[in-house]
PDB file of N, CA and C in Angstrom:
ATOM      1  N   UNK A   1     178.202 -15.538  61.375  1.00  0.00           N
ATOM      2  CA  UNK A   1     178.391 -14.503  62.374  1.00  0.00           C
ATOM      3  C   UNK A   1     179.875 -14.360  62.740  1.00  0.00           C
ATOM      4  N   UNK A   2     180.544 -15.713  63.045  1.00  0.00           N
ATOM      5  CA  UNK A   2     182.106 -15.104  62.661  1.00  0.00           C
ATOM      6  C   UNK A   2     183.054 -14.862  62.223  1.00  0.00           C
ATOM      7  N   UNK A   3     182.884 -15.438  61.043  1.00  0.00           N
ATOM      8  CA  UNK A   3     183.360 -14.290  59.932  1.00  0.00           C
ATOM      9  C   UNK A   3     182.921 -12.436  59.677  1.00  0.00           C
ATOM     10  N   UNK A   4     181.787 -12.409  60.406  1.00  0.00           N
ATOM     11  CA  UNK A   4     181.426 -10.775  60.476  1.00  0.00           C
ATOM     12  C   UNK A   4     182.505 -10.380  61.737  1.00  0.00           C
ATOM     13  N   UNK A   5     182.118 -10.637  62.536  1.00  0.00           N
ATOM     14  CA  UNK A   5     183.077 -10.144  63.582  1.00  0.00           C
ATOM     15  C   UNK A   5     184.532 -10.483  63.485  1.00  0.00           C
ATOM     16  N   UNK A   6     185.258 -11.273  62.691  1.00  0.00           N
ATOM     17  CA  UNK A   6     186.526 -11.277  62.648  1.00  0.00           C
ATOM     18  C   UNK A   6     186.585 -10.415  61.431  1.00  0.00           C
ATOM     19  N   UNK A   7     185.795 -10.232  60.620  1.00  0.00           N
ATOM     20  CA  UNK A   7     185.930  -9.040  59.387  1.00  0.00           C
ATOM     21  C   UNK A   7     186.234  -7.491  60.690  1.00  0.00           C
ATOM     22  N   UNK A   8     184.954  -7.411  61.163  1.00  0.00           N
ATOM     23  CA  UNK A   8     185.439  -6.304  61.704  1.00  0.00           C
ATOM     24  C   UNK A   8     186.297  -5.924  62.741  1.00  0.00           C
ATOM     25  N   UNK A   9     186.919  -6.887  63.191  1.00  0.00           N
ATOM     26  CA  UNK A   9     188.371  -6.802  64.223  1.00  0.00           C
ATOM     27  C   UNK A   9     189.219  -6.335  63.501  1.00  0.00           C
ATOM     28  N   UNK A  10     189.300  -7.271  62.205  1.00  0.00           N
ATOM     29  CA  UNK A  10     190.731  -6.828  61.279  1.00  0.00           C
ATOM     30  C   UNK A  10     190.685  -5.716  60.807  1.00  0.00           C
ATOM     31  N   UNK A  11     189.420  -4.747  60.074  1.00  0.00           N
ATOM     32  CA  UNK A  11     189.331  -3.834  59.385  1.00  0.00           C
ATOM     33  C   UNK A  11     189.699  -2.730  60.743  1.00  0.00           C
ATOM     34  N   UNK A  12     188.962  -2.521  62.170  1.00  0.00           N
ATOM     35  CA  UNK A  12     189.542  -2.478  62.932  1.00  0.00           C
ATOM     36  C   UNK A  12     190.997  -2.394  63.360  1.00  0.00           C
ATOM     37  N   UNK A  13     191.715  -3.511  63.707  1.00  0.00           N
ATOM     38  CA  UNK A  13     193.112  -3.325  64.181  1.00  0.00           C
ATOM     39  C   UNK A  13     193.827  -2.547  62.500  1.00  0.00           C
ATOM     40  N   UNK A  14     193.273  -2.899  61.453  1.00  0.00           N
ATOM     41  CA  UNK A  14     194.206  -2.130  60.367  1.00  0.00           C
ATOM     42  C   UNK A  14     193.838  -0.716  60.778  1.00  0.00           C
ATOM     43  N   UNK A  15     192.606  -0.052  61.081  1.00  0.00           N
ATOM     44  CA  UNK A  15     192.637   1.229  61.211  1.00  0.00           C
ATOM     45  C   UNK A  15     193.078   2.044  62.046  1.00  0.00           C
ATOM     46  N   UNK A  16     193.243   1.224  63.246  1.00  0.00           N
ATOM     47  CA  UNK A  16     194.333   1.665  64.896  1.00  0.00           C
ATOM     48  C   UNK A  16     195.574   1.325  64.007  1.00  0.00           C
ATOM     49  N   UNK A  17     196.203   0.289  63.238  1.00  0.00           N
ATOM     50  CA  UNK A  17     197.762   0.044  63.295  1.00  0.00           C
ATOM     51  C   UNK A  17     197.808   1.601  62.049  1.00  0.00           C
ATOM     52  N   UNK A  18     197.013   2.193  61.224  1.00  0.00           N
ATOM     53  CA  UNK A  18     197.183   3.339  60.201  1.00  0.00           C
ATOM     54  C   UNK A  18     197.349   4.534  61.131  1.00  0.00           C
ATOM     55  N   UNK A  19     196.362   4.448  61.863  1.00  0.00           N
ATOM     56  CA  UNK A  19     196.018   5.804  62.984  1.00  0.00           C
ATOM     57  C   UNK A  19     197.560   5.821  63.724  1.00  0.00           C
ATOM     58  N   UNK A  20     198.116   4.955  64.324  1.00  0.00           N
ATOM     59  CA  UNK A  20     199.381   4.730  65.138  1.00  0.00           C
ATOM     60  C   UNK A  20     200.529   4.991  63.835  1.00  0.00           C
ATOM     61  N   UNK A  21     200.445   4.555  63.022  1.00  0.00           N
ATOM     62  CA  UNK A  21     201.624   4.470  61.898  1.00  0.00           C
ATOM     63  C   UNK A  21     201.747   5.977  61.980  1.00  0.00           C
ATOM     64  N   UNK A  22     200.855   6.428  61.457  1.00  0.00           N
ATOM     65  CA  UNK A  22     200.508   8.179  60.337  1.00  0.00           C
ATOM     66  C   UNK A  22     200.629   9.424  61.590  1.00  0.00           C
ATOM     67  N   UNK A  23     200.618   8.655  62.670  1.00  0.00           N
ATOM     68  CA  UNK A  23     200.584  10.433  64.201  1.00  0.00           C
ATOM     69  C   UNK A  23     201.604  10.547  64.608  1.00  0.00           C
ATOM     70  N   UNK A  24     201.802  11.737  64.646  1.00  0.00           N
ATOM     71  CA  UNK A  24     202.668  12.595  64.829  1.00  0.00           C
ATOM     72  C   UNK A  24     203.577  12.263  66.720  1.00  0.00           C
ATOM     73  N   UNK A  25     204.692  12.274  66.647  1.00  0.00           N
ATOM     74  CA  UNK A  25     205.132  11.928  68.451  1.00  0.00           C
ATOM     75  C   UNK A  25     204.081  12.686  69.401  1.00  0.00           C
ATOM     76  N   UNK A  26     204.093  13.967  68.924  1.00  0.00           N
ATOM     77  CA  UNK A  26     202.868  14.377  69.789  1.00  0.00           C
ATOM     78  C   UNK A  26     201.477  13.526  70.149  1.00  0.00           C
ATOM     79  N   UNK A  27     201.127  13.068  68.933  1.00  0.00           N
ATOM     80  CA  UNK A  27     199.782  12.533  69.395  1.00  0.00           C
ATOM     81  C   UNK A  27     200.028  11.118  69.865  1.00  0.00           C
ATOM     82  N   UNK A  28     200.868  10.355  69.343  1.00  0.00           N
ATOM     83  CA  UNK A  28     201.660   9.357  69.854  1.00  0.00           C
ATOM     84  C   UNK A  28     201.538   9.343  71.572  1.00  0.00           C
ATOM     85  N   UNK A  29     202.250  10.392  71.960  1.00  0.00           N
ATOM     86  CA  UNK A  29     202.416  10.915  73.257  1.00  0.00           C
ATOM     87  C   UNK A  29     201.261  10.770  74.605  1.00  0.00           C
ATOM     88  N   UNK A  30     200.242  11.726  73.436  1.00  0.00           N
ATOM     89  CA  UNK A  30     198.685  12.406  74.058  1.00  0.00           C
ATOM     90  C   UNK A  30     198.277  10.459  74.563  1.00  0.00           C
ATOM     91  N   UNK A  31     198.266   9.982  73.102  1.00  0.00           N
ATOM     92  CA  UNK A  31     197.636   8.654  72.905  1.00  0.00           C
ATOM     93  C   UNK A  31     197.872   7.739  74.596  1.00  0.00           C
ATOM     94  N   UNK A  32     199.044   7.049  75.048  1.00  0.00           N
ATOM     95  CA  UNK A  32     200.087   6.465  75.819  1.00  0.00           C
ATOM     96  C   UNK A  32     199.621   7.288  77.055  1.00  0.00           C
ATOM     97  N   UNK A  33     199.122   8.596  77.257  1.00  0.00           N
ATOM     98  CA  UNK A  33     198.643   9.226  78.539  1.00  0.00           C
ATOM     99  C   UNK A  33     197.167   8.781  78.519  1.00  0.00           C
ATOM    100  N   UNK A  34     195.782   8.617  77.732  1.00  0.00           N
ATOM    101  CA  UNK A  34     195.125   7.900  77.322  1.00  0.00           C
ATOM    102  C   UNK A  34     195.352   6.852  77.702  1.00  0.00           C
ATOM    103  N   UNK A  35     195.917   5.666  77.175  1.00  0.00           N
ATOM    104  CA  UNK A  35     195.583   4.809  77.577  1.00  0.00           C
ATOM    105  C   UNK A  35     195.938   4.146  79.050  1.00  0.00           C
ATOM    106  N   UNK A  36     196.864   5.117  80.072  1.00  0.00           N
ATOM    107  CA  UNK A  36     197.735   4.690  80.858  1.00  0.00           C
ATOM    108  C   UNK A  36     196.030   5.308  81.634  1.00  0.00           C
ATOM    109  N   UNK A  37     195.474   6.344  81.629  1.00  0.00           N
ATOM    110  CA  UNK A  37     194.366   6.936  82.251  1.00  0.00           C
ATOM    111  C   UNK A  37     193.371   6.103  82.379  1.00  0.00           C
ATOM    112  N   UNK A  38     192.735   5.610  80.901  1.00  0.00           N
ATOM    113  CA  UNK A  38     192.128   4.630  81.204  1.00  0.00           C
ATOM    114  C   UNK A  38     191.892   3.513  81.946  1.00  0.00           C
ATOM    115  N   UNK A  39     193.395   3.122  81.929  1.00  0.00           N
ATOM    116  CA  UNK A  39     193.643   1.972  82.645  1.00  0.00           C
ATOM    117  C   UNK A  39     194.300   2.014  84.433  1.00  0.00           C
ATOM    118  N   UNK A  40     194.226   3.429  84.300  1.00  0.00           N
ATOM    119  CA  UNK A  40     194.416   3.397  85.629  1.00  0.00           C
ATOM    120  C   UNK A  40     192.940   3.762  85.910  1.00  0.00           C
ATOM    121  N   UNK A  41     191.990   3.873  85.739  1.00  0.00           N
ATOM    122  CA  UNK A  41     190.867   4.008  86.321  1.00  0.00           C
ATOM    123  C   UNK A  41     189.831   2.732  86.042  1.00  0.00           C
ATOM    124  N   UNK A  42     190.722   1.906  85.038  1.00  0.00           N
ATOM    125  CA  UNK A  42     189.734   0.492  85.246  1.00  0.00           C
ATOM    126  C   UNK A  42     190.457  -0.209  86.720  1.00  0.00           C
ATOM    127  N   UNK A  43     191.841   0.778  86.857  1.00  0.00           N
ATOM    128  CA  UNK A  43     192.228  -0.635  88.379  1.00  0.00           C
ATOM    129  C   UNK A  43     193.284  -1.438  87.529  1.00  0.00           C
ATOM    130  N   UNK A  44     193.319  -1.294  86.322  1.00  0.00           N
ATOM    131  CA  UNK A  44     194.424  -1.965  85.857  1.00  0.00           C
ATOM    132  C   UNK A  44     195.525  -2.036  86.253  1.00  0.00           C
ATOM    133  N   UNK A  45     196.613  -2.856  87.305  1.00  0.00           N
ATOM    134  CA  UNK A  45     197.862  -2.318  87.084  1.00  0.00           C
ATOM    135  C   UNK A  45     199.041  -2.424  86.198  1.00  0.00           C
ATOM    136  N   UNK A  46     198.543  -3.674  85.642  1.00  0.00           N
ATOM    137  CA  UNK A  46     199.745  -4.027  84.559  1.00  0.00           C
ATOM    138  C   UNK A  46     200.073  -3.035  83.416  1.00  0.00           C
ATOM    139  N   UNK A  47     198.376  -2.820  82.845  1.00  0.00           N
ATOM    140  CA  UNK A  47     198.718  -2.426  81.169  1.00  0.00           C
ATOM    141  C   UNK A  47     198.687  -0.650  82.094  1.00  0.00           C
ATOM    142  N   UNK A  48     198.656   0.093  83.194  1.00  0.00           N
ATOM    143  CA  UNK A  48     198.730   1.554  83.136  1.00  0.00           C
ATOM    144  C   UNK A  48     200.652   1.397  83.612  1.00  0.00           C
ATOM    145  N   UNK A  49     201.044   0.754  84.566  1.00  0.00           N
ATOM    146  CA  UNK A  49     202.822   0.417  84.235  1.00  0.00           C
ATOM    147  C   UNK A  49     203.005   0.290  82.935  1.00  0.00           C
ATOM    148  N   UNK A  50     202.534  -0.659  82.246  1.00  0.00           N
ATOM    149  CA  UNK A  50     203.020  -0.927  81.016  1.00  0.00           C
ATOM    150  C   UNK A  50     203.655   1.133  80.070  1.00  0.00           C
ATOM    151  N   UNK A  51     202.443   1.116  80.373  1.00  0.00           N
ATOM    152  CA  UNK A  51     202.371   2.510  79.582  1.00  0.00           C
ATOM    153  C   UNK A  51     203.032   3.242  80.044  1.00  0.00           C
ATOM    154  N   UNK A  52     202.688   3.858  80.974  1.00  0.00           N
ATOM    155  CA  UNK A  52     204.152   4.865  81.925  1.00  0.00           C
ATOM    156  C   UNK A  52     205.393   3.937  81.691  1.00  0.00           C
ATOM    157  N   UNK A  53     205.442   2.605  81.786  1.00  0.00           N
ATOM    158  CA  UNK A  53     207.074   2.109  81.095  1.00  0.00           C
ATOM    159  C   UNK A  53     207.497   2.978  79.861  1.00  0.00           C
ATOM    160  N   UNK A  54     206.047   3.012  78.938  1.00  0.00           N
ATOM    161  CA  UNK A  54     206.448   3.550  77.833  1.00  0.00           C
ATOM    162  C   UNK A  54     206.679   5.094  77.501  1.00  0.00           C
ATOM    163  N   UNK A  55     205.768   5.862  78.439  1.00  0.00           N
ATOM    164  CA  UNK A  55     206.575   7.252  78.867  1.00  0.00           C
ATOM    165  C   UNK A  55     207.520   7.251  79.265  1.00  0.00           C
ATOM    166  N   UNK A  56     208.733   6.215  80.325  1.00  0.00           N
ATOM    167  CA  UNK A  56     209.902   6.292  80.499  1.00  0.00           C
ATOM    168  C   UNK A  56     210.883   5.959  79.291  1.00  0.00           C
ATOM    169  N   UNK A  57     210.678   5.004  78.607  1.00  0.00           N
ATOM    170  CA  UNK A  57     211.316   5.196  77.689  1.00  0.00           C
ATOM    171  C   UNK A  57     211.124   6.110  76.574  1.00  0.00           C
ATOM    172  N   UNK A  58     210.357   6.978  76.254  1.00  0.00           N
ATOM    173  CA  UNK A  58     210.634   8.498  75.650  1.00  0.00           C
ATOM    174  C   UNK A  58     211.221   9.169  76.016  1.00  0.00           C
ATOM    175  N   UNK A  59     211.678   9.109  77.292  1.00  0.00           N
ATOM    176  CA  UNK A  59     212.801  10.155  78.331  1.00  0.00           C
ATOM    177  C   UNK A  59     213.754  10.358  77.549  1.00  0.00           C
ATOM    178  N   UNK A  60     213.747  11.563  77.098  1.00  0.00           N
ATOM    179  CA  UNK A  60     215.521  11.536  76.517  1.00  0.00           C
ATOM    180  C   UNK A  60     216.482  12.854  77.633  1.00  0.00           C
ATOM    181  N   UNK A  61     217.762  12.161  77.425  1.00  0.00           N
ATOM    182  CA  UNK A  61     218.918  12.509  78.267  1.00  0.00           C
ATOM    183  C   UNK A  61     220.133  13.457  77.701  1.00  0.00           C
ATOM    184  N   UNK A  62     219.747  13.926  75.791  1.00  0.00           N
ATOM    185  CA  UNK A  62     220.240  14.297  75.230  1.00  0.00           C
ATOM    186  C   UNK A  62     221.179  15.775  75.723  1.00  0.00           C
ATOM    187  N   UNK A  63     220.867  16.575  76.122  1.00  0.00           N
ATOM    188  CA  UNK A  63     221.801  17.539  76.934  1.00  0.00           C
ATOM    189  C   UNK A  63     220.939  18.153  78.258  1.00  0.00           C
ATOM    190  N   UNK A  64     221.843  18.656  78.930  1.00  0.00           N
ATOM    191  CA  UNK A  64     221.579  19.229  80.015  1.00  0.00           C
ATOM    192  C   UNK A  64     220.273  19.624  80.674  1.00  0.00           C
ATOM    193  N   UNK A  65     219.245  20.567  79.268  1.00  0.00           N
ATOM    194  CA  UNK A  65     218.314  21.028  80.037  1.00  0.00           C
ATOM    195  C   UNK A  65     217.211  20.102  79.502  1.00  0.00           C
ATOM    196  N   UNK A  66     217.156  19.181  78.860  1.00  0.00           N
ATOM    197  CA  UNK A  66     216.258  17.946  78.403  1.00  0.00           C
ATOM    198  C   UNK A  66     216.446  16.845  79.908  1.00  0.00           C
ATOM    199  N   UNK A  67     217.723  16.757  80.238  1.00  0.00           N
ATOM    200  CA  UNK A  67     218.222  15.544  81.357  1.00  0.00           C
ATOM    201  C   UNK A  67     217.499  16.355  82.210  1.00  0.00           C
ATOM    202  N   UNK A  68     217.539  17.438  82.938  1.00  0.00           N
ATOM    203  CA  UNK A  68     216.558  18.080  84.073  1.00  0.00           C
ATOM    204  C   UNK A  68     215.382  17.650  84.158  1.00  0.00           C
ATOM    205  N   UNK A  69     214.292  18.464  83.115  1.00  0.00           N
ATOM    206  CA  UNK A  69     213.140  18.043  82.436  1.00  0.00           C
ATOM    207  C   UNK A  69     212.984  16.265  82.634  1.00  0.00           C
ATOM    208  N   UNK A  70     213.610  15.499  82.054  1.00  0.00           N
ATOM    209  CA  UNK A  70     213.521  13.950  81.985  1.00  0.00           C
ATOM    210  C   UNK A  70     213.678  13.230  83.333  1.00  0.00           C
ATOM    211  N   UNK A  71     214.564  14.100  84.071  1.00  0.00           N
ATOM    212  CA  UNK A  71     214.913  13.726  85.308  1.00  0.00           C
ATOM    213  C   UNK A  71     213.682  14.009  86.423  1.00  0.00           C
ATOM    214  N   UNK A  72     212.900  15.094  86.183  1.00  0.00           N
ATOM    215  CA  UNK A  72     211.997  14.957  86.766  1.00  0.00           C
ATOM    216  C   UNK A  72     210.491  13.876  86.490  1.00  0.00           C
ATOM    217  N   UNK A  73     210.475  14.004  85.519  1.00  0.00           N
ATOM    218  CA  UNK A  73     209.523  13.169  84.820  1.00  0.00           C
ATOM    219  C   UNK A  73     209.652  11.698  85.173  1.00  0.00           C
ATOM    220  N   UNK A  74     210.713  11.206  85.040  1.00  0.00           N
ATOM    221  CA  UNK A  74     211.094  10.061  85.430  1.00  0.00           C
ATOM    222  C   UNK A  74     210.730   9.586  86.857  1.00  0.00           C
ATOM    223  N   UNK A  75     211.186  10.536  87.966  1.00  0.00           N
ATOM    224  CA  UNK A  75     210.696  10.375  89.157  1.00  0.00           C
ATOM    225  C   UNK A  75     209.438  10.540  89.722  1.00  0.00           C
ATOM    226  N   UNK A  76     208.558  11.176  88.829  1.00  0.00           N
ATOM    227  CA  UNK A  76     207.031  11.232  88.730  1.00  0.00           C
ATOM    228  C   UNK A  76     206.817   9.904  87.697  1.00  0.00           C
ATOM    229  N   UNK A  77     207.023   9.595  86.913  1.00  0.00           N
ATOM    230  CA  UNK A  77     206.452   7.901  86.480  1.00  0.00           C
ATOM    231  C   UNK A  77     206.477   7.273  87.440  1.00  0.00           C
ATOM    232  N   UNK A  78     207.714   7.112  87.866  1.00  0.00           N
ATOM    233  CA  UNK A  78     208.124   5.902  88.770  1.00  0.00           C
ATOM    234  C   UNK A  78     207.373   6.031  89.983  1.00  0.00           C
ATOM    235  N   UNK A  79     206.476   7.180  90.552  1.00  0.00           N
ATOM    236  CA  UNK A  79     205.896   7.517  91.771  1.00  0.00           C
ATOM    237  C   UNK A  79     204.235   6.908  90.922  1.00  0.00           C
ATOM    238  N   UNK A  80     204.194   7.060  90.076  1.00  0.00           N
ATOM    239  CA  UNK A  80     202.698   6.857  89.404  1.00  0.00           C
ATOM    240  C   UNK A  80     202.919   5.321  89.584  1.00  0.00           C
ATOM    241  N   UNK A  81     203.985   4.674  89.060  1.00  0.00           N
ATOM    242  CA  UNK A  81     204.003   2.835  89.324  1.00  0.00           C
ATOM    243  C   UNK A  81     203.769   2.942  90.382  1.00  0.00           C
ATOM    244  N   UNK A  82     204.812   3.173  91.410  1.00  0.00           N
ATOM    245  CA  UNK A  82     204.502   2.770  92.242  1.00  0.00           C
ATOM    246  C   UNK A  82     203.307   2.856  93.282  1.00  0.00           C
ATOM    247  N   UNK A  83     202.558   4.149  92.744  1.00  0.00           N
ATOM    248  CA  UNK A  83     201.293   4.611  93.788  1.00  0.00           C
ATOM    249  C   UNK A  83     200.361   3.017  93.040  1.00  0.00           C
ATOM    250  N   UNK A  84     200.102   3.019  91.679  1.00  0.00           N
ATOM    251  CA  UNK A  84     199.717   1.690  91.225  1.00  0.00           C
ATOM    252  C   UNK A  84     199.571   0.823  92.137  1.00  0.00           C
ATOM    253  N   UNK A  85     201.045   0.046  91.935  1.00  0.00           N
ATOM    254  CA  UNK A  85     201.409  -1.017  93.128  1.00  0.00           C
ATOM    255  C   UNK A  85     200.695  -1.172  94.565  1.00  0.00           C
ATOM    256  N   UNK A  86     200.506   0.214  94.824  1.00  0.00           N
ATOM    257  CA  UNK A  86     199.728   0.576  96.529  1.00  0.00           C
ATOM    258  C   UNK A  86     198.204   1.128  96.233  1.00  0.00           C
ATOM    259  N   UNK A  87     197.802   0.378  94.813  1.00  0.00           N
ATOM    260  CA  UNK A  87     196.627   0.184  94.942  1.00  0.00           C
ATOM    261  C   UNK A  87     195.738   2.099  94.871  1.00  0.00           C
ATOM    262  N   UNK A  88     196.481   3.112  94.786  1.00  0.00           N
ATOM    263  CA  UNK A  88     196.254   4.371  94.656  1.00  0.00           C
ATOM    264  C   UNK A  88     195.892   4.539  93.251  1.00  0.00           C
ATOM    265  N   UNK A  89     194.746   4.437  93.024  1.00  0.00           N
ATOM    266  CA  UNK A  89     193.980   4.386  91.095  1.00  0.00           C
ATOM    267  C   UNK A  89     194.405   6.271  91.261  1.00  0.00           C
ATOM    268  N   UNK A  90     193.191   6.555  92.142  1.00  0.00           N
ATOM    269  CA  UNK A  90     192.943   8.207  91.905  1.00  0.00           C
ATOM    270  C   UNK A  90     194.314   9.227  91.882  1.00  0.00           C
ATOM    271  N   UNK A  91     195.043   8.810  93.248  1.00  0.00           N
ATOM    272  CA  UNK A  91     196.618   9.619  92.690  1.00  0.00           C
ATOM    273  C   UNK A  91     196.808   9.440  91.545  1.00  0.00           C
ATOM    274  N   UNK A  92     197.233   8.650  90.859  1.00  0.00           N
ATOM    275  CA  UNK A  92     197.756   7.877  89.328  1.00  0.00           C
ATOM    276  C   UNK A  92     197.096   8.598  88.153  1.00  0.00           C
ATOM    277  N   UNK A  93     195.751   8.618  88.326  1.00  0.00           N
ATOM    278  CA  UNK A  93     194.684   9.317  87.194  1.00  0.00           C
ATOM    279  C   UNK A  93     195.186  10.537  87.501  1.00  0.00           C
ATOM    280  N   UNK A  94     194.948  11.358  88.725  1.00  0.00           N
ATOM    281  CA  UNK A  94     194.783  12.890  88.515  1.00  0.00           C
ATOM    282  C   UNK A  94     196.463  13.348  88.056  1.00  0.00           C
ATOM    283  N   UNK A  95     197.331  12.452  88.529  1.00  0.00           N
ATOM    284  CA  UNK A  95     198.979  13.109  88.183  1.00  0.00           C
ATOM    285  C   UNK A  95     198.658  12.966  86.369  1.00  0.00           C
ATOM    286  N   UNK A  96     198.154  11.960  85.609  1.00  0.00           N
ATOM    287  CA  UNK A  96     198.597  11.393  84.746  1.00  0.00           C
ATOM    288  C   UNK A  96     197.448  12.254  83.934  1.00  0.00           C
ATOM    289  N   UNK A  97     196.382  12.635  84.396  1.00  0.00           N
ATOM    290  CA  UNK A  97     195.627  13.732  83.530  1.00  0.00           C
ATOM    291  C   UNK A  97     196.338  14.990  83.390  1.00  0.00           C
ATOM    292  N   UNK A  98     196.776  15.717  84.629  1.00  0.00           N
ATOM    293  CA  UNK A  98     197.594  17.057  84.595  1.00  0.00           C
ATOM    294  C   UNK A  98     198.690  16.423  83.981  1.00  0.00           C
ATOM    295  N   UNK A  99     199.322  15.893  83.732  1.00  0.00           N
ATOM    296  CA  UNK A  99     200.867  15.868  82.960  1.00  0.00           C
ATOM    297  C   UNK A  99     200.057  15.959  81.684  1.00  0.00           C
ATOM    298  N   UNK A 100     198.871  15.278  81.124  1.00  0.00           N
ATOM    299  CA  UNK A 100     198.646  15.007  79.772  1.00  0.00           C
ATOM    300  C   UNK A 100     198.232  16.871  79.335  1.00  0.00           C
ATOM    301  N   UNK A 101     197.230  17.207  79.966  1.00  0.00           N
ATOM    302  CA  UNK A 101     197.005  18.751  79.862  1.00  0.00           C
ATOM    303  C   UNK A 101     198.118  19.041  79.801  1.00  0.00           C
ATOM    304  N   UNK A 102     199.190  19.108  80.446  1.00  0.00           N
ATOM    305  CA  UNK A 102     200.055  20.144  80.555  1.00  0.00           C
ATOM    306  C   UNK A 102     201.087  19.921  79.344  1.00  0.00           C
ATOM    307  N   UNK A 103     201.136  18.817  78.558  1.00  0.00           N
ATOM    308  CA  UNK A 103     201.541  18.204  77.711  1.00  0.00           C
ATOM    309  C   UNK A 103     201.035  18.882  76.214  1.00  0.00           C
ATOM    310  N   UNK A 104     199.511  19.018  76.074  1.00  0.00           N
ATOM    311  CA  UNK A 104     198.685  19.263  75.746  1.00  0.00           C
ATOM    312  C   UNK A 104     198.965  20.903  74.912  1.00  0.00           C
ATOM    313  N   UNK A 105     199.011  21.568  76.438  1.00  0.00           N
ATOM    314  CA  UNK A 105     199.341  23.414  76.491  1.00  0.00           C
ATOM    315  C   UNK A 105     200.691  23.624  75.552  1.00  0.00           C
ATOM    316  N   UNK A 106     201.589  22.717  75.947  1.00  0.00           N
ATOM    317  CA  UNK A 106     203.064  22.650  75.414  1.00  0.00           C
ATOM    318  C   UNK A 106     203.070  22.592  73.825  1.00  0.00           C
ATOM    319  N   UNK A 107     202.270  22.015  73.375  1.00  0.00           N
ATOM    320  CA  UNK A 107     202.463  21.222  71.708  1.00  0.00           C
ATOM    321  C   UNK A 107     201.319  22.660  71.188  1.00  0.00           C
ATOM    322  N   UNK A 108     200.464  23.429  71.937  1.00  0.00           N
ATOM    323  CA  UNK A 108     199.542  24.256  71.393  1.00  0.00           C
ATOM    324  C   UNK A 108     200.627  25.548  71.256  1.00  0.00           C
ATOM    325  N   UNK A 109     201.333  25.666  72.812  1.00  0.00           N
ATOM    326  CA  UNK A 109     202.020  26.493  72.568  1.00  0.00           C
ATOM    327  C   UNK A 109     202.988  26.478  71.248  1.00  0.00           C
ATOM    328  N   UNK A 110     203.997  25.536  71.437  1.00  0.00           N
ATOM    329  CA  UNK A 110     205.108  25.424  70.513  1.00  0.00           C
ATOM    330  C   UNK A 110     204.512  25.812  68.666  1.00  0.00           C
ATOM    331  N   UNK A 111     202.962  24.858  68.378  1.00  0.00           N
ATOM    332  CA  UNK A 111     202.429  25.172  67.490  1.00  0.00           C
ATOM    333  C   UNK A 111     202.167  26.818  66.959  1.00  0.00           C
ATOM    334  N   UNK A 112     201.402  27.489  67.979  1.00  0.00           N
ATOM    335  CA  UNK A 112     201.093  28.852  67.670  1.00  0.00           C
ATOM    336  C   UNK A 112     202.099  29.831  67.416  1.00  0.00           C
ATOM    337  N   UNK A 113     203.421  29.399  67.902  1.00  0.00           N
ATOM    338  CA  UNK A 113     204.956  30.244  68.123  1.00  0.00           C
ATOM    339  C   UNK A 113     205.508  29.744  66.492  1.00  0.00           C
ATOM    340  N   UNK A 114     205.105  28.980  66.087  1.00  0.00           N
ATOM    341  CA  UNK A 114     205.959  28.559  64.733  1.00  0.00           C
ATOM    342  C   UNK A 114     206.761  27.494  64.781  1.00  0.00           C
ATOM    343  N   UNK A 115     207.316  26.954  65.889  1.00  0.00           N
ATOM    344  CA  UNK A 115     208.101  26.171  65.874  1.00  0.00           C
ATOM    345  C   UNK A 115     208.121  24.563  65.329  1.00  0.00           C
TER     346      UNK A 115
END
């Protein structure tokens, strides 16, 4: 019996580490709002910080109207930790669902335009 179940962990984690290798930043993206959701609605606080850590570091600062954009974003993560911290699951989920939708609209848009 465990050798079955460590067969299927590994075949498993190889098919999450292919799925993660092969997606696109976008879905990358979608993914990291996922799991920060999840885990802010198990009550998690570590691994939904963890994750919004990892939306902060996607922030890029590259020119002017990206630093705006990033600059806001940034101060909405850091309000999602910290609502965390104060024990606020439901703030955390509903900011972190609308950013993912709205995230969502963005990559459909950009798609349908050609870009």
């Amino acid at each position: 019996m465990q050798n079955t179940v460590t067969y299927r962990t590994n075949k498993l984690n190889t098919y999450l580490a292919n799925e993660i290798l092969n997606s696109s930043p976008e879905k990358l993206l979608i993914k990291v709002f996922d799991f920060a959701i999840v885990n802010s609605q198990k009550h998690d606080i570590v691994k939904t910080n963890e994750a919004i850590q990892q939306l902060i570091n996607a922030l890029r600062f590259d020119n002017e109207e990206m630093s705006a954009i990033s600059s806001g974003l940034l101060r909405l993560y850091q309000f999602c930790q910290d609502q965390m911290r104060k024990h606020n699951y439901d703030v955390v989920k509903e900011i972190l669902v609308q950013l993912r939708e709205t995230w969502i609209t963005v990559f459909n848009q950009v798609k349908s335009n050609g870009y």
